[in-house]
N, C-alpha and C. Protein backbone atom coordinates (compact mmCIF):
# COMPACT_ATOMS: atom_id res chain seq x y z
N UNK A 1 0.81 -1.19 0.00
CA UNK A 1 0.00 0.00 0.00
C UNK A 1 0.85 1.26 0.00
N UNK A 2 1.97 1.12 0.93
CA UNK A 2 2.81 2.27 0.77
C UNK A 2 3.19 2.76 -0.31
N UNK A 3 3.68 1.48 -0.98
CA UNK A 3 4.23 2.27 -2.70
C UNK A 3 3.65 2.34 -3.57
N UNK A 4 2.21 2.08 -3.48
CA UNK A 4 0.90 2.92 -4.35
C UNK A 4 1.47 4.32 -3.96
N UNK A 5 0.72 4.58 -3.05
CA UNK A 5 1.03 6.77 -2.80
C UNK A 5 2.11 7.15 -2.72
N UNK A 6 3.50 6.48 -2.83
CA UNK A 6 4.69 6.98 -3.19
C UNK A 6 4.45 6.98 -4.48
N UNK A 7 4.07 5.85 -5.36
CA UNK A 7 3.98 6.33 -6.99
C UNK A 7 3.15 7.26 -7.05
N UNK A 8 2.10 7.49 -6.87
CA UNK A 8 1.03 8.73 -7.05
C UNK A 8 1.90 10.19 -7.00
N UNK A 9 2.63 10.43 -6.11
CA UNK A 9 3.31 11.70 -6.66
C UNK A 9 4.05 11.92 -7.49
N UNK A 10 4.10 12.85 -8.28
CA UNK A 10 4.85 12.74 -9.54
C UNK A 10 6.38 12.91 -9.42
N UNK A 11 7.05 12.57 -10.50
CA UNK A 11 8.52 12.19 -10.49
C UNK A 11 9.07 13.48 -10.06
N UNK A 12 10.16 13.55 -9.37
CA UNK A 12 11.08 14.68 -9.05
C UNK A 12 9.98 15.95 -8.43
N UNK A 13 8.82 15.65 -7.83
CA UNK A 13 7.91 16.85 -7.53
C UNK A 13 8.57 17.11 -6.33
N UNK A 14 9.13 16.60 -5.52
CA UNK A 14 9.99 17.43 -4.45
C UNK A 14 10.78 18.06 -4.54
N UNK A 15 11.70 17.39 -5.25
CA UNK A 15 13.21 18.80 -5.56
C UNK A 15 12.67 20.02 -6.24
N UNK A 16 11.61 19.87 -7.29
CA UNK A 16 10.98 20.36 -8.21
C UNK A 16 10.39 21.86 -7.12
N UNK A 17 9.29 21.40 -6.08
CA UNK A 17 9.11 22.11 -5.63
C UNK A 17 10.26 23.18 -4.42
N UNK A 18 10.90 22.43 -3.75
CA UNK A 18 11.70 23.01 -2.92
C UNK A 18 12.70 24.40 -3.94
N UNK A 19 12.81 24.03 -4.82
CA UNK A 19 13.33 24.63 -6.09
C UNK A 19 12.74 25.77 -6.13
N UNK A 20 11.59 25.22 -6.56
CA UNK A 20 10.29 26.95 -6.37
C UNK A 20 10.69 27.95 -5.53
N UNK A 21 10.20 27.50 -4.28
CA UNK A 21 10.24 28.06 -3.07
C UNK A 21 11.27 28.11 -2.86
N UNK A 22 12.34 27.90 -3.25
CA UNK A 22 13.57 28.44 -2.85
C UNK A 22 13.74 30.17 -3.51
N UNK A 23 13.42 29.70 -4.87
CA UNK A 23 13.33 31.28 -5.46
C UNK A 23 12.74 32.58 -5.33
N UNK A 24 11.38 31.63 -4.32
CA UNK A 24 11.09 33.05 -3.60
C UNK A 24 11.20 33.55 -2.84
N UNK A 25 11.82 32.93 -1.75
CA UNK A 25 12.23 33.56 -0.82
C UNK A 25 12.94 34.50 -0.81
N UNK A 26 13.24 35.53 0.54
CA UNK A 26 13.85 36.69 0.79
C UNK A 26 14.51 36.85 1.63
N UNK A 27 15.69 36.80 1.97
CA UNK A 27 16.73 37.61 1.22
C UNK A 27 16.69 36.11 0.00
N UNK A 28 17.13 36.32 -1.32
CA UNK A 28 17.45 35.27 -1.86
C UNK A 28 18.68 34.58 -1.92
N UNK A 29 18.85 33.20 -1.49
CA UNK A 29 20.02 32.32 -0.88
C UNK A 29 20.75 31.70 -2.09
N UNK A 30 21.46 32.29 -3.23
CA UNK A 30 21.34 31.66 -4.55
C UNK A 30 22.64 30.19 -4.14
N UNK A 31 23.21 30.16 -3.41
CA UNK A 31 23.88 29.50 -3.31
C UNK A 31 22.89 28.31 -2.81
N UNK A 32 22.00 27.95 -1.34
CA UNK A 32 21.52 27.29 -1.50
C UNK A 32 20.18 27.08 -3.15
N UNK A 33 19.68 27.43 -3.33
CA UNK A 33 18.94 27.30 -4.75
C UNK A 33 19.72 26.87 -5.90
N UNK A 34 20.98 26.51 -6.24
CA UNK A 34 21.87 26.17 -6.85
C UNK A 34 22.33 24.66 -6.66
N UNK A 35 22.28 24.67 -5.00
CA UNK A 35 22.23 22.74 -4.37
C UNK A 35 20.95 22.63 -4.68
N UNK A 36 19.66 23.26 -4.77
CA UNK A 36 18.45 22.30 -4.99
C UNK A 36 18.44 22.17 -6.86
N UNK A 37 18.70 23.45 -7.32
CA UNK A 37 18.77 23.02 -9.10
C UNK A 37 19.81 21.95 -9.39
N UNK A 38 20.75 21.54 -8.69
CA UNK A 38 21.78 20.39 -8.82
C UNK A 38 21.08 18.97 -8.71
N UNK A 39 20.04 19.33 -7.54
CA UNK A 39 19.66 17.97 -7.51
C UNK A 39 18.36 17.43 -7.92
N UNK A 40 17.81 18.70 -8.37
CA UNK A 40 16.50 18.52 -9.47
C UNK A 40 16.90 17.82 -10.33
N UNK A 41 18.33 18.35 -11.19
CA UNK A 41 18.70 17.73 -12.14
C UNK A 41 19.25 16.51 -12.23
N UNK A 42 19.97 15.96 -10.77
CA UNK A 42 20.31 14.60 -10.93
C UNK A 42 18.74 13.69 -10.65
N UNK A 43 17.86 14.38 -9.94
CA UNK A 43 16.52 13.47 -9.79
C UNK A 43 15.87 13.11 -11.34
N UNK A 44 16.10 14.57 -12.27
CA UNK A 44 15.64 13.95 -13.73
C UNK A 44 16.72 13.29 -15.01
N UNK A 45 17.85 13.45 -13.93
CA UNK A 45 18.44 12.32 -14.83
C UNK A 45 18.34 11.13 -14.81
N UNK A 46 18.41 10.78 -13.38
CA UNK A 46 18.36 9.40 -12.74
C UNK A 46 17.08 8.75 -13.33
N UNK A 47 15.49 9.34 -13.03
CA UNK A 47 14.45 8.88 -13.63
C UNK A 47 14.22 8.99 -14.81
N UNK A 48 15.54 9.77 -15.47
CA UNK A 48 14.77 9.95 -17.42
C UNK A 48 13.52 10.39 -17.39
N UNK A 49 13.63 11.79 -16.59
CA UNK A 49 12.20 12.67 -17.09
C UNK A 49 12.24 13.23 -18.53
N UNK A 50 11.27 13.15 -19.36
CA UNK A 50 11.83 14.37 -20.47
C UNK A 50 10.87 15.84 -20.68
N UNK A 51 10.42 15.97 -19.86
CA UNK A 51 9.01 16.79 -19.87
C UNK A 51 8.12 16.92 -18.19
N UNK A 52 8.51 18.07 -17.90
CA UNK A 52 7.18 18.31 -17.20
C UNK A 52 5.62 18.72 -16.97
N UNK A 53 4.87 19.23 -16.77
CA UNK A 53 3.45 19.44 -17.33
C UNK A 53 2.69 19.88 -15.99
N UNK A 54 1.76 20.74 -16.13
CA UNK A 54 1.22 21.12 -14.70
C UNK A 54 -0.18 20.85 -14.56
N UNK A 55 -1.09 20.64 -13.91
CA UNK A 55 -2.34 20.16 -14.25
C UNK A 55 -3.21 20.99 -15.15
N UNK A 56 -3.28 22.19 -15.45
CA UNK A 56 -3.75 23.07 -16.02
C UNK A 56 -2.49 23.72 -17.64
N UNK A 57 -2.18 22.40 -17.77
CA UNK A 57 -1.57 22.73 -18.47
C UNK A 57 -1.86 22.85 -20.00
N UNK A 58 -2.85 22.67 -20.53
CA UNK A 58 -3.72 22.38 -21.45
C UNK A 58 -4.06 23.74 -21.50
N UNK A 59 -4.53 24.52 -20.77
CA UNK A 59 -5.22 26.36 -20.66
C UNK A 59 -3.24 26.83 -20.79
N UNK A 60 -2.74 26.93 -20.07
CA UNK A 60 -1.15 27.17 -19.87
C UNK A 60 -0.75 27.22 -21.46
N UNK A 61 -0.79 26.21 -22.12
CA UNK A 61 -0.19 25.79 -23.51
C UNK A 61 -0.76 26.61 -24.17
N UNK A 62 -1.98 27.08 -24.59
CA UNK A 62 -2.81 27.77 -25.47
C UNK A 62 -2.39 29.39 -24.98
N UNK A 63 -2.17 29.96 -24.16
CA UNK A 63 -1.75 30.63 -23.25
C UNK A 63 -0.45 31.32 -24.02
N UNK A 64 0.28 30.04 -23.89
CA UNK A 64 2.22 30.34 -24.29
C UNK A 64 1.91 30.28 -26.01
N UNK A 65 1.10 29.41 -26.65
CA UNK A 65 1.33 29.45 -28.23
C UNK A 65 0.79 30.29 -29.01
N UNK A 66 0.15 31.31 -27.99
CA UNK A 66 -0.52 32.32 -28.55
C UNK A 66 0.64 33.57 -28.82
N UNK A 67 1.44 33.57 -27.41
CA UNK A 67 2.53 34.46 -27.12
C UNK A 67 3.68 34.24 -28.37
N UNK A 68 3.95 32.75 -28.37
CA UNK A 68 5.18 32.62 -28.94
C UNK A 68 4.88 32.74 -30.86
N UNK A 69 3.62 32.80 -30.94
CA UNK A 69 3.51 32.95 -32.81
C UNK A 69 3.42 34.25 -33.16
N UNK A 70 3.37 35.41 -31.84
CA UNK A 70 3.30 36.74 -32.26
C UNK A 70 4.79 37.40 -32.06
N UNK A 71 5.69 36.51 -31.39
CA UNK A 71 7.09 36.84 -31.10
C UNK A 71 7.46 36.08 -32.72
């Protein structure tokens, strides 16, 4: 049962997030935020992510391809 709801969260969503929230914080700590982008990136190497996606990402997409055909 345990490693049902360990799979249910999505791949690398922890480093992913701590990542976030690292950036917003204040004063900003770029040195720590630099150990969490290090290890975002070994979490999506290790799992061979190739793509992330957000739940609303479908509204998001239409959003950005609107932006990027007028650039």
């Amino acid at each position: 049962m345990e490693k049902e709801s360990a799979e249910a969260e999505p791949v690398c969503a922890q480093e992913a997030l701590e990542l976030l929230n690292c950036v917003t914080q204040s004063p900003f700590d770029q040195e720590k935020c630099l150990r969490l982008l290090h290890s975002l990136r070994d979490c999506v190497l290790n799992k061979k992510v190739k793509k992330f996606s957000l739940d609303n990402q479908d509204h998001y997409q239409q959003d950005t391809d609107s932006v990027t055909k007028k650039n």
